[in-house]
C-alpha atoms as a PDB file:
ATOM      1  CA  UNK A   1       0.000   0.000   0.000  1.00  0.00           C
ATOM      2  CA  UNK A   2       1.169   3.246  -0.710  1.00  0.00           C
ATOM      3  CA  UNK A   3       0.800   4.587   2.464  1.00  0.00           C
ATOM      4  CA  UNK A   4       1.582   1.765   4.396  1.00  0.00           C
ATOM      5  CA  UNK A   5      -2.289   1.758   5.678  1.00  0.00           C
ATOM      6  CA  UNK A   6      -1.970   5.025   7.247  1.00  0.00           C
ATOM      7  CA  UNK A   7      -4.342   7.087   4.960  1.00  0.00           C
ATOM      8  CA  UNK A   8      -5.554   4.735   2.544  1.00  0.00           C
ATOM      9  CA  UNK A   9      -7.902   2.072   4.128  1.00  0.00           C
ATOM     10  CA  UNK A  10     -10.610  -0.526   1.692  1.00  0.00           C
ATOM     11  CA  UNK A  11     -14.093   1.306   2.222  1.00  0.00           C
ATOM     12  CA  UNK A  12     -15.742  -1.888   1.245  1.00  0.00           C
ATOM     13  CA  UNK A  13     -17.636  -4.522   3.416  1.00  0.00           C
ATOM     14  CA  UNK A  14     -19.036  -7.758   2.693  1.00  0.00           C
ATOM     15  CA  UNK A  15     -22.464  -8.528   4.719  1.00  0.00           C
ATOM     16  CA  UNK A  16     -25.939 -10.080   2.785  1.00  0.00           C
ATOM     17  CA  UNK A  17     -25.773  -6.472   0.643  1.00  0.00           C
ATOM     18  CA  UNK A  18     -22.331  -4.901  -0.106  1.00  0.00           C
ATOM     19  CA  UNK A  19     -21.806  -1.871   1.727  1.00  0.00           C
ATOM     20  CA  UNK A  20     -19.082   1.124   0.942  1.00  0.00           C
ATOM     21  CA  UNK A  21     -18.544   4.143   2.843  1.00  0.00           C
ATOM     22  CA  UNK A  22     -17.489   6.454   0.575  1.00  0.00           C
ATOM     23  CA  UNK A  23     -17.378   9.406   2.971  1.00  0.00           C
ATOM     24  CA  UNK A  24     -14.126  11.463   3.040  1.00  0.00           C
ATOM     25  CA  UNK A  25     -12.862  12.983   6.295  1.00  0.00           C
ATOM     26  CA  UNK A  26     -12.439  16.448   4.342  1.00  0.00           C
ATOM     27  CA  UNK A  27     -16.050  17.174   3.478  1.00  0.00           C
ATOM     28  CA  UNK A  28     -16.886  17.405   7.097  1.00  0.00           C
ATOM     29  CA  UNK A  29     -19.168  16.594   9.433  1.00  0.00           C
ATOM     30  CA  UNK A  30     -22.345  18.572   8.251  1.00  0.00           C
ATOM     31  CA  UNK A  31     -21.756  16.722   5.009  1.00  0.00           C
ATOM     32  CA  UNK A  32     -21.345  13.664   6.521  1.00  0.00           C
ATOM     33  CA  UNK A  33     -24.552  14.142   9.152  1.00  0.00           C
ATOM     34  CA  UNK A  34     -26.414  14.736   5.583  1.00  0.00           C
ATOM     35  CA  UNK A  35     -25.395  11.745   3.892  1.00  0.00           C
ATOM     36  CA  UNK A  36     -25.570   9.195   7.107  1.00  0.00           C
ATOM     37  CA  UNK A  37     -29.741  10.534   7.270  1.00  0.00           C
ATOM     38  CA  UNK A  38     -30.297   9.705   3.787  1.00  0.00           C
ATOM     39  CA  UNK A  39     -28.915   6.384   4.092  1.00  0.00           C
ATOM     40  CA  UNK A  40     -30.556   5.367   7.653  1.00  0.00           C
ATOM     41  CA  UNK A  41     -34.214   6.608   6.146  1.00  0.00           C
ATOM     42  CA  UNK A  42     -33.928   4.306   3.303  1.00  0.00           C
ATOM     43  CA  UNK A  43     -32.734   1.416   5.327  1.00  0.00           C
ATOM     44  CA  UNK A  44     -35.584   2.115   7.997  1.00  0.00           C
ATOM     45  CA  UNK A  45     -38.083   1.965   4.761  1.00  0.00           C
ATOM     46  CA  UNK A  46     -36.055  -1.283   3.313  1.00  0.00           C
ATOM     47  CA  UNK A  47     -36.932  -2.934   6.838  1.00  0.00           C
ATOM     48  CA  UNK A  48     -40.488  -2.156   6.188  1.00  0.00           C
ATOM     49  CA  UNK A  49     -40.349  -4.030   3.095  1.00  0.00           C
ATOM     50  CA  UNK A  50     -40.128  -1.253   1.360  1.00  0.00           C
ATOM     51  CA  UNK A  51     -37.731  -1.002  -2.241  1.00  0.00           C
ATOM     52  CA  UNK A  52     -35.104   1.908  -1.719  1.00  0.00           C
ATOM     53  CA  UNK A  53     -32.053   2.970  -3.685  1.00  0.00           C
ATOM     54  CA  UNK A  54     -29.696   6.002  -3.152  1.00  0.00           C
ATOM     55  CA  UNK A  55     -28.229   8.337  -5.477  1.00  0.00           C
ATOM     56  CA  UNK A  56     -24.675   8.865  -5.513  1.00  0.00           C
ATOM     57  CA  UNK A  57     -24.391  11.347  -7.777  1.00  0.00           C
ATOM     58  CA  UNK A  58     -20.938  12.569 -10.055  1.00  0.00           C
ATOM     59  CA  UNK A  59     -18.688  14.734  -7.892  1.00  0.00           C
ATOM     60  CA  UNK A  60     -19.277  18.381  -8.700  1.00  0.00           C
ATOM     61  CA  UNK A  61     -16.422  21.012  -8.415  1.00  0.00           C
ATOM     62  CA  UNK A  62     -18.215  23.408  -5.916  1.00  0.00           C
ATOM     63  CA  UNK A  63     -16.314  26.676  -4.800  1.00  0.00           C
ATOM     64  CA  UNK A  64     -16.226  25.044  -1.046  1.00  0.00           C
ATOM     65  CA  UNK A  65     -15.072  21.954  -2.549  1.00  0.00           C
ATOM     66  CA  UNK A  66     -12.433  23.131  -4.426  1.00  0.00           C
ATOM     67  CA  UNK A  67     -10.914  25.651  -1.740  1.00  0.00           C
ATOM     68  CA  UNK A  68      -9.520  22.291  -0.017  1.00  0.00           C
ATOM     69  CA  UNK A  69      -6.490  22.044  -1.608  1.00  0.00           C
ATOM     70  CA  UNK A  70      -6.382  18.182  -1.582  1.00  0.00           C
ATOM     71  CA  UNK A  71      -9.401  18.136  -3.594  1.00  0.00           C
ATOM     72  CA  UNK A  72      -8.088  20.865  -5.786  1.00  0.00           C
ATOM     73  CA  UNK A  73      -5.584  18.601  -7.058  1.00  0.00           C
ATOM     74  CA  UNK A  74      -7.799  15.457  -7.175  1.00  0.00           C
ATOM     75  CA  UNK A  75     -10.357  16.973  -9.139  1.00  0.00           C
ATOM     76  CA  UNK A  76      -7.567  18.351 -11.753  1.00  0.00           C
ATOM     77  CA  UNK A  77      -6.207  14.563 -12.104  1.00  0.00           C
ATOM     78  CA  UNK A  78      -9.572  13.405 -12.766  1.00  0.00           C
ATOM     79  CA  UNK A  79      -9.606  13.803 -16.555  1.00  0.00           C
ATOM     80  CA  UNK A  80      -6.344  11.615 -17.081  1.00  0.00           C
ATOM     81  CA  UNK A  81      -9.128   8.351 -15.426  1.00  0.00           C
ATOM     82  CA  UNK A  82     -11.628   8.011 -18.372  1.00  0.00           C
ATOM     83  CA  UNK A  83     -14.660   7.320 -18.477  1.00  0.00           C
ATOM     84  CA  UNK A  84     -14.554   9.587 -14.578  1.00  0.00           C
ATOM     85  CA  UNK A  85     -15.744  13.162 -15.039  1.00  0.00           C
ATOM     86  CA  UNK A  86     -16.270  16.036 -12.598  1.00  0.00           C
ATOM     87  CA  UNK A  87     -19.079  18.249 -13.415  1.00  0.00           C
ATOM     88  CA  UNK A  88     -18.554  22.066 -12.784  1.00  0.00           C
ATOM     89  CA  UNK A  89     -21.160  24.281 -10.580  1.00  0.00           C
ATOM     90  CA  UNK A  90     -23.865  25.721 -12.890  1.00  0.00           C
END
């Protein structure tokens, strides 16, 4: 591993549905409050029996996003990993 474990860790479980947590430290923990609500609704309603899905929509280069440097630089790589795209803020 590149980083010997230390930053990069496998976001990916195996339980009766595969599960990733794709949250990244960096986007906070408004962001991440958001996201965690969305995901324990629909898995209340899939309990009930009822169908759910999520969207995970493209990344979008938003002025907060792009202030963080880190992300600054990932987002600029991102068009050298086809078929990935990052759309910019209407």
């Amino acid at each position: 591993k590149l980083s010997g474990g230390k930053w990069l860790r496998s976001n990916i479980w195996r339980t009766d549905l595969p599960l990733v947590d794709g949250l990244i430290v960096n986007q906070g923990p408004n962001y991440a409050l958001a996201k965690r609500l969305q995901h324990w609704r629909a898995i209340i309603a899939y309990s009930k029996g009822v169908p759910v899905s999520t969207n995970i929509a493209p990344s979008t280069a938003t002025i907060s996003v792009v202030r963080a440097t880190t992300f600054k630089w990932a987002y600029g790589g991102i068009p050298y990993f086809k078929p990935y795209e990052i759309f910019d803020q209407e």
